[in-house]
C-alpha atoms as a PDB file:
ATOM      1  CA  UNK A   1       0.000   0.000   0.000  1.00  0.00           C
ATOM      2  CA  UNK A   2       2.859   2.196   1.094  1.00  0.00           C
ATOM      3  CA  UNK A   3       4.281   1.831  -2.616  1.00  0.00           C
ATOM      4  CA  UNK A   4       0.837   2.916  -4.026  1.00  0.00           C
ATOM      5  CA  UNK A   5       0.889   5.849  -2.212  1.00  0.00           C
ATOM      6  CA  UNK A   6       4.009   6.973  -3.277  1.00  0.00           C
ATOM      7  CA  UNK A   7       2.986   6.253  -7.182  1.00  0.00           C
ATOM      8  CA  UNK A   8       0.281   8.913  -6.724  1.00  0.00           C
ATOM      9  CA  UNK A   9       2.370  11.270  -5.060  1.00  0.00           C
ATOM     10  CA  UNK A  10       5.064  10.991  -8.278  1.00  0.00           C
ATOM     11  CA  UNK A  11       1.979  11.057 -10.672  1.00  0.00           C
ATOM     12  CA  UNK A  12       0.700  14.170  -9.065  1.00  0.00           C
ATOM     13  CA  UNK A  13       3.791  15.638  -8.870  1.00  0.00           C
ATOM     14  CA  UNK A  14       4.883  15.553 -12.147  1.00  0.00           C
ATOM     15  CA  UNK A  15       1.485  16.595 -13.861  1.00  0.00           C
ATOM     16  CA  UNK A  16       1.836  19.549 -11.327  1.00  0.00           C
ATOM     17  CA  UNK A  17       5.000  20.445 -12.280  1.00  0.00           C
ATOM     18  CA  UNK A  18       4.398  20.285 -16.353  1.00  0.00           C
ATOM     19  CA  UNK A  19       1.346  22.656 -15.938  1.00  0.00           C
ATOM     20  CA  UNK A  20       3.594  24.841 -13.597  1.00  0.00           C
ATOM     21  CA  UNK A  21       6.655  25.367 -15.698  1.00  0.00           C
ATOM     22  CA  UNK A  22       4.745  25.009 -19.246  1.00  0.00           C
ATOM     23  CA  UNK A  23       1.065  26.418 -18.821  1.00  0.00           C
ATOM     24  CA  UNK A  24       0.880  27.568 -22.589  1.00  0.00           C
ATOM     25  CA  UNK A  25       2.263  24.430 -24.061  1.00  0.00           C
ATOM     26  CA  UNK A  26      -0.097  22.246 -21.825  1.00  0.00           C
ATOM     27  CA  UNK A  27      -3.171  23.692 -22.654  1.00  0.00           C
ATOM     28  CA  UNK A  28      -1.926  23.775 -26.433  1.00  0.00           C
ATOM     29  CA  UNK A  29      -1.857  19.989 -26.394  1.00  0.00           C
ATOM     30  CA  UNK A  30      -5.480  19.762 -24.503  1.00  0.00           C
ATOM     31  CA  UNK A  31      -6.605  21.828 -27.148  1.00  0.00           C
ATOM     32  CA  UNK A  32      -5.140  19.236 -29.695  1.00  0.00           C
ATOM     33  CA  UNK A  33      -6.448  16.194 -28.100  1.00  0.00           C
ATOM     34  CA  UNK A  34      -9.960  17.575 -28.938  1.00  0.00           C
ATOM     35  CA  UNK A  35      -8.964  16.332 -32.871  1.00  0.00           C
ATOM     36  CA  UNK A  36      -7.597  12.900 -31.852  1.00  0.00           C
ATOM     37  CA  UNK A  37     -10.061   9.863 -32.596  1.00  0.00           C
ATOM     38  CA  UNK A  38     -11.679   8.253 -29.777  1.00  0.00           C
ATOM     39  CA  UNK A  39     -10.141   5.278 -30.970  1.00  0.00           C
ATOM     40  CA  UNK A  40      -6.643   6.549 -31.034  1.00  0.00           C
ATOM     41  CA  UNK A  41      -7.054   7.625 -27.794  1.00  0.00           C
ATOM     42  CA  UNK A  42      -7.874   4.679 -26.392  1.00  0.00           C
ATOM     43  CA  UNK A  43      -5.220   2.726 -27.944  1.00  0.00           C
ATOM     44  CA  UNK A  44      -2.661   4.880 -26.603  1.00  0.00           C
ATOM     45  CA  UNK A  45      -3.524   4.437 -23.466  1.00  0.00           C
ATOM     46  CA  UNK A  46      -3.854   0.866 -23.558  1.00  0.00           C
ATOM     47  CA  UNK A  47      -0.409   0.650 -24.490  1.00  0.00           C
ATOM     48  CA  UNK A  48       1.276   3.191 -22.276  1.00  0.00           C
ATOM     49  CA  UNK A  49      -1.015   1.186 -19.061  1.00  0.00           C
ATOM     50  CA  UNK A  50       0.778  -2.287 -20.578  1.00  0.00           C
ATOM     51  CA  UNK A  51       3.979  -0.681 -20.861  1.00  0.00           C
ATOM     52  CA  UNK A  52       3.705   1.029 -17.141  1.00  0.00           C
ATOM     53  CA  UNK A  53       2.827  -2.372 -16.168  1.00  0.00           C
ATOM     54  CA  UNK A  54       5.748  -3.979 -16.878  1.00  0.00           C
ATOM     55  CA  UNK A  55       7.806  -1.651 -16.001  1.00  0.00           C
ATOM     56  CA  UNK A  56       6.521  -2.150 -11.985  1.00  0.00           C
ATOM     57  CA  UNK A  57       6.165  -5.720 -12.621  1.00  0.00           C
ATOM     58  CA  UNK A  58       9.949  -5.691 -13.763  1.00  0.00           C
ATOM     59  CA  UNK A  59      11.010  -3.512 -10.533  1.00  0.00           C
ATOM     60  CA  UNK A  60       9.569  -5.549  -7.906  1.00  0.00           C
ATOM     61  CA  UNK A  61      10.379  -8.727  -9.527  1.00  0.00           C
END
């Protein structure tokens, strides 16, 4: 659980710190990911979940 805890903090940190030191740029690329298929989308994060998965299945194995 402790572990879990800590993966949210380093998630939340680092979206904070993107929207602090780039505001402009971040909501530029909000704005484009109104024109991205739903599809595409959806894909992408499929893939990035498998590939965070294995990356904490290959650090705590």
């Amino acid at each position: 659980m402790k572990d879990l805890i800590i993966a949210l903090g380093l998630l939340l940190f680092l979206e904070g710190i993107l929207y602090a030191l780039f505001p402009s740029k971040m909501k530029n690329m909000l704005m484009k990911l109104k024109t991205i298929k739903d599809g595409q989308l959806r894909i992408s994060g499929l893939i990035f979940a498998i590939i965070g998965f294995f990356i904490i299945w290959y650090i705590k194995s």
